[in-house]
Every structure is written in C-alpha cells, then in structure tokens.
Protein backbone atom coordinates (compact mmCIF):
# COMPACT_ATOMS: atom_id res chain seq x y z
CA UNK A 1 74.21 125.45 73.02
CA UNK A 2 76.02 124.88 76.43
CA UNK A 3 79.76 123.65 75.60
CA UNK A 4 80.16 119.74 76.24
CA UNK A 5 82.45 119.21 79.45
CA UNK A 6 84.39 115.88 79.59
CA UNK A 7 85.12 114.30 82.71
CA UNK A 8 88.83 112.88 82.43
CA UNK A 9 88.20 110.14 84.58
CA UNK A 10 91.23 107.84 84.93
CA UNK A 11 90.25 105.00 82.62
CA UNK A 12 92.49 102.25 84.20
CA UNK A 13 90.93 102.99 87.15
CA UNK A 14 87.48 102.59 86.04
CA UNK A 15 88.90 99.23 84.74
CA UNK A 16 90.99 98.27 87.61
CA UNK A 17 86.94 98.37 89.69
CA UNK A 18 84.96 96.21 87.20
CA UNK A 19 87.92 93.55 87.01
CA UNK A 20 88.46 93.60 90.68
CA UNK A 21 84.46 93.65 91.97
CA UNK A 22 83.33 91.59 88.84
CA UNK A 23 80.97 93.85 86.94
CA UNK A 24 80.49 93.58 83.38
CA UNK A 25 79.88 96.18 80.81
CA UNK A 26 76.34 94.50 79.87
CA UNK A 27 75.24 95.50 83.73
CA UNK A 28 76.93 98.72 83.47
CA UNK A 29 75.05 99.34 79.89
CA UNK A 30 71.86 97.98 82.11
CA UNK A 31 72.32 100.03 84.74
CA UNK A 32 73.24 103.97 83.59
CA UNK A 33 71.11 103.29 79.86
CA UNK A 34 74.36 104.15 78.28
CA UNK A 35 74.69 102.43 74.92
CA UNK A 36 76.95 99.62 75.21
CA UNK A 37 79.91 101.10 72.55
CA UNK A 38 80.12 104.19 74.65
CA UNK A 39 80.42 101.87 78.10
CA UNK A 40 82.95 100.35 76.09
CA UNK A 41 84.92 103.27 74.82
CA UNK A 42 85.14 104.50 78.79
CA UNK A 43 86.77 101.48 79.85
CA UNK A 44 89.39 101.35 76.94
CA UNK A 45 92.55 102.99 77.91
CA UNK A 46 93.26 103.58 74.51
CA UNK A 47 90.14 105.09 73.07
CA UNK A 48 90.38 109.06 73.65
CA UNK A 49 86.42 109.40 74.18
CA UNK A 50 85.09 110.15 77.59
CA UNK A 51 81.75 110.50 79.40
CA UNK A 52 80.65 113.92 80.21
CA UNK A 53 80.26 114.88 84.26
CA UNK A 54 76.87 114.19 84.46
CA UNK A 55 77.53 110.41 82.47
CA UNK A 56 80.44 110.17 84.77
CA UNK A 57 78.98 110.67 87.71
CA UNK A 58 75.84 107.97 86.61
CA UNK A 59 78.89 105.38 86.51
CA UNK A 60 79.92 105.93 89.60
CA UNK A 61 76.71 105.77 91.20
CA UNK A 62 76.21 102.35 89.56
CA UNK A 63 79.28 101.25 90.57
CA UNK A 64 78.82 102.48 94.20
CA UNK A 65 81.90 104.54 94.39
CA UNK A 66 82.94 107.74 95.53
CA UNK A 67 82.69 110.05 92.17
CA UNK A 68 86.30 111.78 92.65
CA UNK A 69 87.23 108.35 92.94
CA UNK A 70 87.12 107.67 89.18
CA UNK A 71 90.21 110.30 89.23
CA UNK A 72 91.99 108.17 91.41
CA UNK A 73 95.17 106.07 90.85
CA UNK A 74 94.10 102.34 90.72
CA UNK A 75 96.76 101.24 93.19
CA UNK A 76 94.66 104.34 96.14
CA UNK A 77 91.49 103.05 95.32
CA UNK A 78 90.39 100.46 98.72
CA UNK A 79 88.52 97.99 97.02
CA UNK A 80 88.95 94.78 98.93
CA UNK A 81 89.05 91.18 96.64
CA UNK A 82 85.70 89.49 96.62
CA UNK A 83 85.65 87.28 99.97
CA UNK A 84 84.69 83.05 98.73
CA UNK A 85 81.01 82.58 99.41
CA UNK A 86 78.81 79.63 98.36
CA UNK A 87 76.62 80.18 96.02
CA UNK A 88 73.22 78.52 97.76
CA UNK A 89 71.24 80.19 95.46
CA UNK A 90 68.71 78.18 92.44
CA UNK A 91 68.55 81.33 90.14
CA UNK A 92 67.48 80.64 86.35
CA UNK A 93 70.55 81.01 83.81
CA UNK A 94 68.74 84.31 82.49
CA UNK A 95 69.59 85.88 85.78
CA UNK A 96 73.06 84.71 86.37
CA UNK A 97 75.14 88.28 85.95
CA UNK A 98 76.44 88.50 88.79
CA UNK A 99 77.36 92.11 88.86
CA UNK A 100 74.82 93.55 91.33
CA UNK A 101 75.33 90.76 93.22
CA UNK A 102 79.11 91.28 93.68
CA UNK A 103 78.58 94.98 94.41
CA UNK A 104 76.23 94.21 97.20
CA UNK A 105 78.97 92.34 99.16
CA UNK A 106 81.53 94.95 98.12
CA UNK A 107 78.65 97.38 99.56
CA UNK A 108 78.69 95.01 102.87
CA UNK A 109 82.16 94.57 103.41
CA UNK A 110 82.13 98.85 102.76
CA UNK A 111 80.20 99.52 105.67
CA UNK A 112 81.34 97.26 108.25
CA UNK A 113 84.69 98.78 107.42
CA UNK A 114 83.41 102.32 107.90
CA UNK A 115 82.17 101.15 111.00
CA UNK A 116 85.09 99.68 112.61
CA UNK A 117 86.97 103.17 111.45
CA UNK A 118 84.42 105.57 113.42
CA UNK A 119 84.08 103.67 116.60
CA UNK A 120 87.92 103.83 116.70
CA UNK A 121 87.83 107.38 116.13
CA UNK A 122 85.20 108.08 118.17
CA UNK A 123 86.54 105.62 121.05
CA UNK A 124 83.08 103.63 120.90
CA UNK A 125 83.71 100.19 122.57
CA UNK A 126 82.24 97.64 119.85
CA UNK A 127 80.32 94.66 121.33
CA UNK A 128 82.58 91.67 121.38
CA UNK A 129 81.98 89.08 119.33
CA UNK A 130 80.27 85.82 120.77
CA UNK A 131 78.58 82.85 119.27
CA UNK A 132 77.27 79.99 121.30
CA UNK A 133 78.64 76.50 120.80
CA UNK A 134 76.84 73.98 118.46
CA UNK A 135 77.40 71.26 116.94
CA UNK A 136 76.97 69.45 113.61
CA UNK A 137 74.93 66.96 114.81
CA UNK A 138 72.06 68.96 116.42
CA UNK A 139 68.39 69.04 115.26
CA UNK A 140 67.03 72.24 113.86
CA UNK A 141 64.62 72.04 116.98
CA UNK A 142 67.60 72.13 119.64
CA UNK A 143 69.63 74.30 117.19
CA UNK A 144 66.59 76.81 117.11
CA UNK A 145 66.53 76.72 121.27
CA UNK A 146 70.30 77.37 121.45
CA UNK A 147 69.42 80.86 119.37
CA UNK A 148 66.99 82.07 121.07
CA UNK A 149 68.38 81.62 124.73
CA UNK A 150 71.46 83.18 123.30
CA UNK A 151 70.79 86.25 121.75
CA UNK A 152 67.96 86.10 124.43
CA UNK A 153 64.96 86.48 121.18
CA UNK A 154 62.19 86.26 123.98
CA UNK A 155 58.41 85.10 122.93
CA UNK A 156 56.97 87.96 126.05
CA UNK A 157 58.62 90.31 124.03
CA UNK A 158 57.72 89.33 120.19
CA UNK A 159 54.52 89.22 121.43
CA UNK A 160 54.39 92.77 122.80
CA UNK A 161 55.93 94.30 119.42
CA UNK A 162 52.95 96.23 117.43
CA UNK A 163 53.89 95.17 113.97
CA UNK A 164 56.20 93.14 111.28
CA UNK A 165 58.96 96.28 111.54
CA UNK A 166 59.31 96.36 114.98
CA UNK A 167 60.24 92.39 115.36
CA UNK A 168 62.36 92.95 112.69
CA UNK A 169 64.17 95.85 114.16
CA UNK A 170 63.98 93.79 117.84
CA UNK A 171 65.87 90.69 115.91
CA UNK A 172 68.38 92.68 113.92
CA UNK A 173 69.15 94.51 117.35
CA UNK A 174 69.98 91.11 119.48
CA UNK A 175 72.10 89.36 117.11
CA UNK A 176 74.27 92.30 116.63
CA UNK A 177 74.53 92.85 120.24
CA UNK A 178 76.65 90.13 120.34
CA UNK A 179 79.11 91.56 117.52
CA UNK A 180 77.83 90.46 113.94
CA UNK A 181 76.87 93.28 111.90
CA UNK A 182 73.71 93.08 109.87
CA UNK A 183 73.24 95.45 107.39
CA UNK A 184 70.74 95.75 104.17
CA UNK A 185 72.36 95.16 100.80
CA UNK A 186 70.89 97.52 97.60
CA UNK A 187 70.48 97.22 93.95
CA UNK A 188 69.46 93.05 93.92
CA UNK A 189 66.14 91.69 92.76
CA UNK A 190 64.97 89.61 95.60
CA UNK A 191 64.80 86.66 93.39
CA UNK A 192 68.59 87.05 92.81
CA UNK A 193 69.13 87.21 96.61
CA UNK A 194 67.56 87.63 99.85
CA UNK A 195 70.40 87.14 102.10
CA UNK A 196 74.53 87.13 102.67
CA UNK A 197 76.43 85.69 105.20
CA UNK A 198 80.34 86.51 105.54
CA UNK A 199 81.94 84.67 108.04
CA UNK A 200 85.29 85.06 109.95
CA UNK A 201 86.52 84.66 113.23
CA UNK A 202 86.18 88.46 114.35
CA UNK A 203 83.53 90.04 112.40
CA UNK A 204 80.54 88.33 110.83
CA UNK A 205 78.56 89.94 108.43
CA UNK A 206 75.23 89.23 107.43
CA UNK A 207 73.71 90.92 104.46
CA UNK A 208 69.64 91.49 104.15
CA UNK A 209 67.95 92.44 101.50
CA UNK A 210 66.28 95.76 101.51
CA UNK A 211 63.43 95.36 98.71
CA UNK A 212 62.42 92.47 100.73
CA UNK A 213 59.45 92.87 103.20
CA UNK A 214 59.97 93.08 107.08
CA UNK A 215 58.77 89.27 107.75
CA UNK A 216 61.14 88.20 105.21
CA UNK A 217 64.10 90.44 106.29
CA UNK A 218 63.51 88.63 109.96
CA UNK A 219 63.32 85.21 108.52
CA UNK A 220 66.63 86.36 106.48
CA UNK A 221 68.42 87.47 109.48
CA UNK A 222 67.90 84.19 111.34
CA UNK A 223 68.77 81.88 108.18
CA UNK A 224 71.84 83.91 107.47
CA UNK A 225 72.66 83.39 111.34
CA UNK A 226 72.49 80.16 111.41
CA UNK A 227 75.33 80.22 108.25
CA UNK A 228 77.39 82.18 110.43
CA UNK A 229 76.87 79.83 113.84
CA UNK A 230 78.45 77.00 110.68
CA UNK A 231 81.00 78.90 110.02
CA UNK A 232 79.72 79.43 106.24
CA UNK A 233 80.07 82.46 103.90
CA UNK A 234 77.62 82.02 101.91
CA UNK A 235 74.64 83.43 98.85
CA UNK A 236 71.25 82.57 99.52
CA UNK A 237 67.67 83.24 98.20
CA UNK A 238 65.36 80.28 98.78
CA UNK A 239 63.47 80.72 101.78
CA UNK A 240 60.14 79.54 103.82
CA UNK A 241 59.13 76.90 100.97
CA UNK A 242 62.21 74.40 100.05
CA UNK A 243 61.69 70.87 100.09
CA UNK A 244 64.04 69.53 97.26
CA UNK A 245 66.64 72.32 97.95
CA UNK A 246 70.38 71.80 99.02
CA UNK A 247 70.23 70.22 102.90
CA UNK A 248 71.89 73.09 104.14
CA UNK A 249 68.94 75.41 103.16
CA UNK A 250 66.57 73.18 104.17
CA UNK A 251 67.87 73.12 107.47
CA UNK A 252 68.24 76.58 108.22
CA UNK A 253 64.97 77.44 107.31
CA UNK A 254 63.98 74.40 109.54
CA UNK A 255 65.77 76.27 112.37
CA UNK A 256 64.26 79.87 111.37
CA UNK A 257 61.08 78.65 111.83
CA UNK A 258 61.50 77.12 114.87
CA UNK A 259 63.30 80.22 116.09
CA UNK A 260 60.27 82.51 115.11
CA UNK A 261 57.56 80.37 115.71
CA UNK A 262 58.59 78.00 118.09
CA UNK A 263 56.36 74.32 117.88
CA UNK A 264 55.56 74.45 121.72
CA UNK A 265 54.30 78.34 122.00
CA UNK A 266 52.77 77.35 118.50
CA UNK A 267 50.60 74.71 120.14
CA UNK A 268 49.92 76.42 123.21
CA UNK A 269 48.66 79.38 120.45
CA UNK A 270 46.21 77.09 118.68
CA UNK A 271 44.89 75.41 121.55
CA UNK A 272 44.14 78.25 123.91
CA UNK A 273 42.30 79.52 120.63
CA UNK A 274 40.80 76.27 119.86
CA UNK A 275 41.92 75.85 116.53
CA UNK A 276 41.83 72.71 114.77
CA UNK A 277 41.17 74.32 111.06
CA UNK A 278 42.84 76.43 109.06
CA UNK A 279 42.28 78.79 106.37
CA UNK A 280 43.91 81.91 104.94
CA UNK A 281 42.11 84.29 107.52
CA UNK A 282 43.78 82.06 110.58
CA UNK A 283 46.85 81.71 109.12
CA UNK A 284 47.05 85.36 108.79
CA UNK A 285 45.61 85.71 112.33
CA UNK A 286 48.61 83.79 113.80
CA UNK A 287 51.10 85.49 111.66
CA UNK A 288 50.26 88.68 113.02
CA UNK A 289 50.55 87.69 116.32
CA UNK A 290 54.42 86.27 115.82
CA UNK A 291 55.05 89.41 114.06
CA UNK A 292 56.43 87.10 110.68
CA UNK A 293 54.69 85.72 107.60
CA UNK A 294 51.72 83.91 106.61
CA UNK A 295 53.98 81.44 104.20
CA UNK A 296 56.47 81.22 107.31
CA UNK A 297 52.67 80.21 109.62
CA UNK A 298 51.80 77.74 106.82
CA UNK A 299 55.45 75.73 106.52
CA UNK A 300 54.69 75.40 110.59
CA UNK A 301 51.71 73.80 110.39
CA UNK A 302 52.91 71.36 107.95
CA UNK A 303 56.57 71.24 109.97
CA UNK A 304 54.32 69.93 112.84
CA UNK A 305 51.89 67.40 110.84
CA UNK A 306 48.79 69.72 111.54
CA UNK A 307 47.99 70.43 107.64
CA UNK A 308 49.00 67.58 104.51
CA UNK A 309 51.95 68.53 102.21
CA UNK A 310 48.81 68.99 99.83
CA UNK A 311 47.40 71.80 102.02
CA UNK A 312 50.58 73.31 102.80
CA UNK A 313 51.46 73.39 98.83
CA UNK A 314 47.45 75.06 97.98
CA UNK A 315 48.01 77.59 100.75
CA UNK A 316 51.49 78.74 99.98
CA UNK A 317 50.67 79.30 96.39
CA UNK A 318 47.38 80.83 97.43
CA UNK A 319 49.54 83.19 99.31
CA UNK A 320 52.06 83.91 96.91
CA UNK A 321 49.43 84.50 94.13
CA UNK A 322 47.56 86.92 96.66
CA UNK A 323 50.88 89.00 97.10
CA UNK A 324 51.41 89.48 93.43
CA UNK A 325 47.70 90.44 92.50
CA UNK A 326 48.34 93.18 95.35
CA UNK A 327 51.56 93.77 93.31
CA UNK A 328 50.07 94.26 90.42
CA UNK A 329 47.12 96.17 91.65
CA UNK A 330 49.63 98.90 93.10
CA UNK A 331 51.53 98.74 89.53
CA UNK A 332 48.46 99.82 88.03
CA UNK A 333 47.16 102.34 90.42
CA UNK A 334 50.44 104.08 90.11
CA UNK A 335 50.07 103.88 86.14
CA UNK A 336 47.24 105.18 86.15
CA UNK A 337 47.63 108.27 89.01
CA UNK A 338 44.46 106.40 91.16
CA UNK A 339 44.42 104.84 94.86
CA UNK A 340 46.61 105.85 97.80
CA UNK A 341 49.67 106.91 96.67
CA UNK A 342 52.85 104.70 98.90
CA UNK A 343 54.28 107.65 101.74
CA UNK A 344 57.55 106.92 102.11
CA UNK A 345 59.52 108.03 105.23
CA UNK A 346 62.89 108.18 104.15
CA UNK A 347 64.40 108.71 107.74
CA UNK A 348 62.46 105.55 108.91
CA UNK A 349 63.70 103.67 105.26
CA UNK A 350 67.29 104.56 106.70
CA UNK A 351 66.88 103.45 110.19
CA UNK A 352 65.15 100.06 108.62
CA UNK A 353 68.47 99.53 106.08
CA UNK A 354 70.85 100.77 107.75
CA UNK A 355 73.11 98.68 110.98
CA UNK A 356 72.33 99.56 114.19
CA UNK A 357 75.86 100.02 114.82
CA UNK A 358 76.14 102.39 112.21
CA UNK A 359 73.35 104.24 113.30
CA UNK A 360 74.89 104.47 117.02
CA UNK A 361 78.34 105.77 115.66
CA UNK A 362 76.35 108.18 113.33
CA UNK A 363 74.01 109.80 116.25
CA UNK A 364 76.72 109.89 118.50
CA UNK A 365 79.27 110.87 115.69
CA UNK A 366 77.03 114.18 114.66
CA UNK A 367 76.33 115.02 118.37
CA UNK A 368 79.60 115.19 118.94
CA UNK A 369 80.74 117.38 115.57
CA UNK A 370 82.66 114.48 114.14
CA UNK A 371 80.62 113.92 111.34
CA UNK A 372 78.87 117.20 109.34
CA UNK A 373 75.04 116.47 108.43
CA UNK A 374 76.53 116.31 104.56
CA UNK A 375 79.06 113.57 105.51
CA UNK A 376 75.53 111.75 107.45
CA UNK A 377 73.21 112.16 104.75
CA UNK A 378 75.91 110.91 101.78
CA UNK A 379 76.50 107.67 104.10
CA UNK A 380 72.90 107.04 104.45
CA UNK A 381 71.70 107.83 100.84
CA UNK A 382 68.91 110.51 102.06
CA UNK A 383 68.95 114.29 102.40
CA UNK A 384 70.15 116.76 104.62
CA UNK A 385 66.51 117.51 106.08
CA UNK A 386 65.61 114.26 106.68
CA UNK A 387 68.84 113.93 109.39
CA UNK A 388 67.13 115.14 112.57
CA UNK A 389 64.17 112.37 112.20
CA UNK A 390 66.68 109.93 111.28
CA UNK A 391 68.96 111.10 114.50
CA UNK A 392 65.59 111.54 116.69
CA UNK A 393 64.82 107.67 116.01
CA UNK A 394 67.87 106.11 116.60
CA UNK A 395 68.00 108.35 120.00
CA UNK A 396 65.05 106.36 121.08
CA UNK A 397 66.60 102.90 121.49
C-alpha cells in the first residue's frame, strides 16, 4: 500500500479565503465530495488532520486558487474584498448559497487584473474607456439608439454574421472596444445567474455566463451594459420574459431588445416578408436572421402590440418547454451511449469564454516569448495542444 502523503497546507490561510470571498464549508463539501467533518477539520487551525495532495489540490480547484497558494501566508495571498453589487436576482431560498456566486466575481475581478498587468508588461495600449451620455429620463427606445450608434452595433453587419456565435463574438468585441471588459464567469447554474456588472469610473466589468447559450450571452452582454451606462454594480438572472420584475430589469431588457431587434428594422422584416401571423416556425425564422433568440423574437412582437400578452405567454412557454425536452433528450442519449455524441472544440470554448482583451495580450504575449504555452494553457483552463488553434483564431480578428 502506497504511504499516505499529507499536504501541510497553511490552514489560516485556507480560512483567511472562505471568510474573505464568502464560501461556506456546505459548498466546499458540495463541491470536492469531501465529507463535511473532514472540510471541517482542514479549516480548523487547531485540528492536526490534513488533506492529502491530491484532496488538497481538489480544494483549491474549487476555490479557484493557485494550489501553492494554500502554502501561502494569509497576509501574500491577493484576494481583493468582495466589490457591493445589487442583488437583482429572484432566486428561490433553496438556491441562496452564495458561494459560487461570490467566486465568480472574485474570478472576474481576477482576470481583468491579469489583464491590466500584461498589457503593462507587454506595453499594449488598452482602449480607453468611453461611455456615451444618457440620462435617467430616456425611454428604452432612445436609450437602445444611443447603444447602438455608440459602440457602432450595425444591423448590415448582424445581418451578414452566419450564426448565434458569431453575433455574439461581434457584440462582445464592440463594447469592449471602448474599454469595458467582458469576460465569462464559471461554476454558476444559469438560474443562479446569467450576468454581472461591476462598475467604476475606469474599468467596467461585465460578467457573462458561460453555460448559457450564445443568444442569451448577447442578450446578457447588452443588459449588463446598460447597468454599467447607470452606473450600477449589480447580480442579475431574469432575462427576455419579466413583467412583474424590479423596474430596473424590466427596463434593461426593454432596451436589449430594442438594441438587438430594433422595432423599425423589425417592421421593415415582417413586411417585406408579408407577415401578419405568427407561429413557432416564423418566430424561429426571424430569430435566425437577428442572430438572437426565439423568446427574445416573441417579447418583440408583444413589445410592439403585434401578438396579445396571451400569445406572447403560450409561445414563450412553448419555447421554453421545447428547450428542455431537447435537454432531456440529450440527457438520455448520453445515458444511454445512443445519438450524436456533443464535439466539443475546446480552443473555440476558450476563444467563446474568454475576453477579447485577454486573448490579444495572450497571442501577442506567446509570440513574443513572454508567456510559455504552460503559463497560456493554465490561464485558459485547456491543454497545451489545443494552444495553436486557440492562438490561430484569435490571429484572425
């Protein structure tokens, strides 16, 4: 029998990172499968058990550190306090840890520093920050019109753009050419949260989901942006459908939609098509052709009075029903080893999560011998082979 190897991690440390982040040993016990006593015993500072390497190494993966940083002193460790955000969110009391959530804007806050580090190093001139003027008392229709001239989202090109993943990509690309980093958060349920905006005065962050689809993550972006334009920080998850939702998520999805499907090309869409009904099949028809989704295609035709709040209500379930059958059909092809097996691409999953600054400062970074393709493939959370796809991708843009 191999001999058991303890890892002496540095307890208070370990401590010193749930207390400051705000994860709780029930997550932590969720998370790694540990049983909760041992969880326990690791963050006592006076109980002489520890984890093994391989246990200690889970815990810092669920805690999204560095593992030699469990051996750290408490006081070297560069975890920043937990910025104030408003919690927008209407998520059941069953769900209301709060641990993944809190790591995801430590996760956030990570990156963009990492970011502002290497384009230092590397003497990359960041875009500088600028947001157009608005004001409190605009409609979501003029608010809307104020986006899209500004980060110049044009309808020639949406139109052009072959699929849900390349508008997505196009979007995330304009708004952080004018200096606010958008970046996919990990480890959240999508009913927890689909999107984070951090606000301040020099560098915005907004915060995407990544297990959420690419109509969604566009629809995300835009909400989140229109937080930031308020000058909120903020936690959000309710999008597309909220009617009796807090006024300030009502209104920025009233301005996402109007961003990505604007009413005027909207009616210039259905009448040049001469469509005065609607069904599934042509509210999928149009949604393809904005690039976004059918429930975002549905709220706009009740948004501009061309379907009842009865319709809108039948189609939005019918849709939502429709995506979890397909859910569950997947669930139980994988169960059962039949169907098309997902391909995933993980240098196109990293390109699709990770900032388009980042990505810059990495391809430019590696070209340049600053970064090794270890240090690349640890930052991005894929391996070493998959680098020159990743690198041969982000060259493209």
């Amino acid at each position: 029998m191999a001999e058991r190897i303890d890892a002496n991690i540095n307890k208070e440390t370990v401590s010193f990172i749930c207390t400051q982040i705000g994860v709780t040993s029930s997550f932590l016990v969720k998370k790694t499968g540990f049983a909760e006593d041992k969880i326990g015993a690791w963050l006592d500072v006076s109980n002489d058990a520890y984890p093994t390497l391989n246990q200690a190494k889970t815990l810092a993966k669920a805690l999204k550190v560095p593992f030699a940083g469990l051996y750290m002193h408490k006081d070297n460790i560069p975890i920043k306090k937990l910025p104030s955000l408003l919690n927008l969110r209407r998520v059941p009391d069953a769900l209301s840890d709060g641990s993944a959530l809190n790591l995801a804007v430590v996760e956030l806050i990570r990156y963009h520093d990492f970011l502002s580090s290497a384009e230092s190093d590397l003497d990359i001139v960041a875009p500088q920050l600028t947001l157009p003027s608005v004001s409190d008392t605009e409609t979501s229709t003029t608010f809307a019109a104020h986006i899209r001239t500004f980060f110049g989202l044009e309808l020639s090109n949406q139109f052009k753009l072959q699929s849900a993943r390349q508008f997505y990509l196009y979007v995330r690309q304009q708004v952080e050419s004018k200096g606010i980093f958008v970046h996919c958060f990990t480890g959240v349920d999508v009913e927890i949260a689909r999107g984070i905006s951090i606000f301040n005065e020099t560098a915005p962050i907004i915060g995407i989901n990544n297990n959420d689809r690419y109509p969604a993550k566009t629809f995300s972006i835009i909400h989140e942006l229109v937080h930031i334009l308020k000058k909120q920080s903020t936690l959000c998850n309710e999008m597309f459908t909220s009617f009796s939702s807090q006024d300030e998520e009502v209104f920025c999805n009233a301005v996402a939609g109007e961003v990505l499907v604007p009413a005027a090309s909207l009616n210039v869409v259905l009448t040049a098509q001469n469509i005065t009904s609607y069904s599934l099949d042509t509210i999928e028809t149009i949604a393809k052709k904005y690039s976004v989704s059918k429930e975002v295609i549905a709220r706009r035709l009740y948004d501009t009075s061309r379907i009842s709040k009865y319709e809108y209500d039948t189609y939005a379930n019918e849709i939502r029903q429709n995506f979890e059958n397909e859910k569950q059909a997947q669930k139980l092809a994988r169960q059962e080893s039949r169907g098309h097996k997902i391909v995933k691409v993980p240098s196109r999953e990293a390109v699709d999560k990770t900032s388009p600054a980042i990505c810059k400062v990495l391809l430019i970074g590696y070209s340049d011998g600053y970064f090794s393709k270890q240090e690349v493939s640890g930052l991005l959370g894929i391996k070493e082979k998959h680098i020159p796809k990743f690198l041969t991708e982000v060259a493209k843009w």
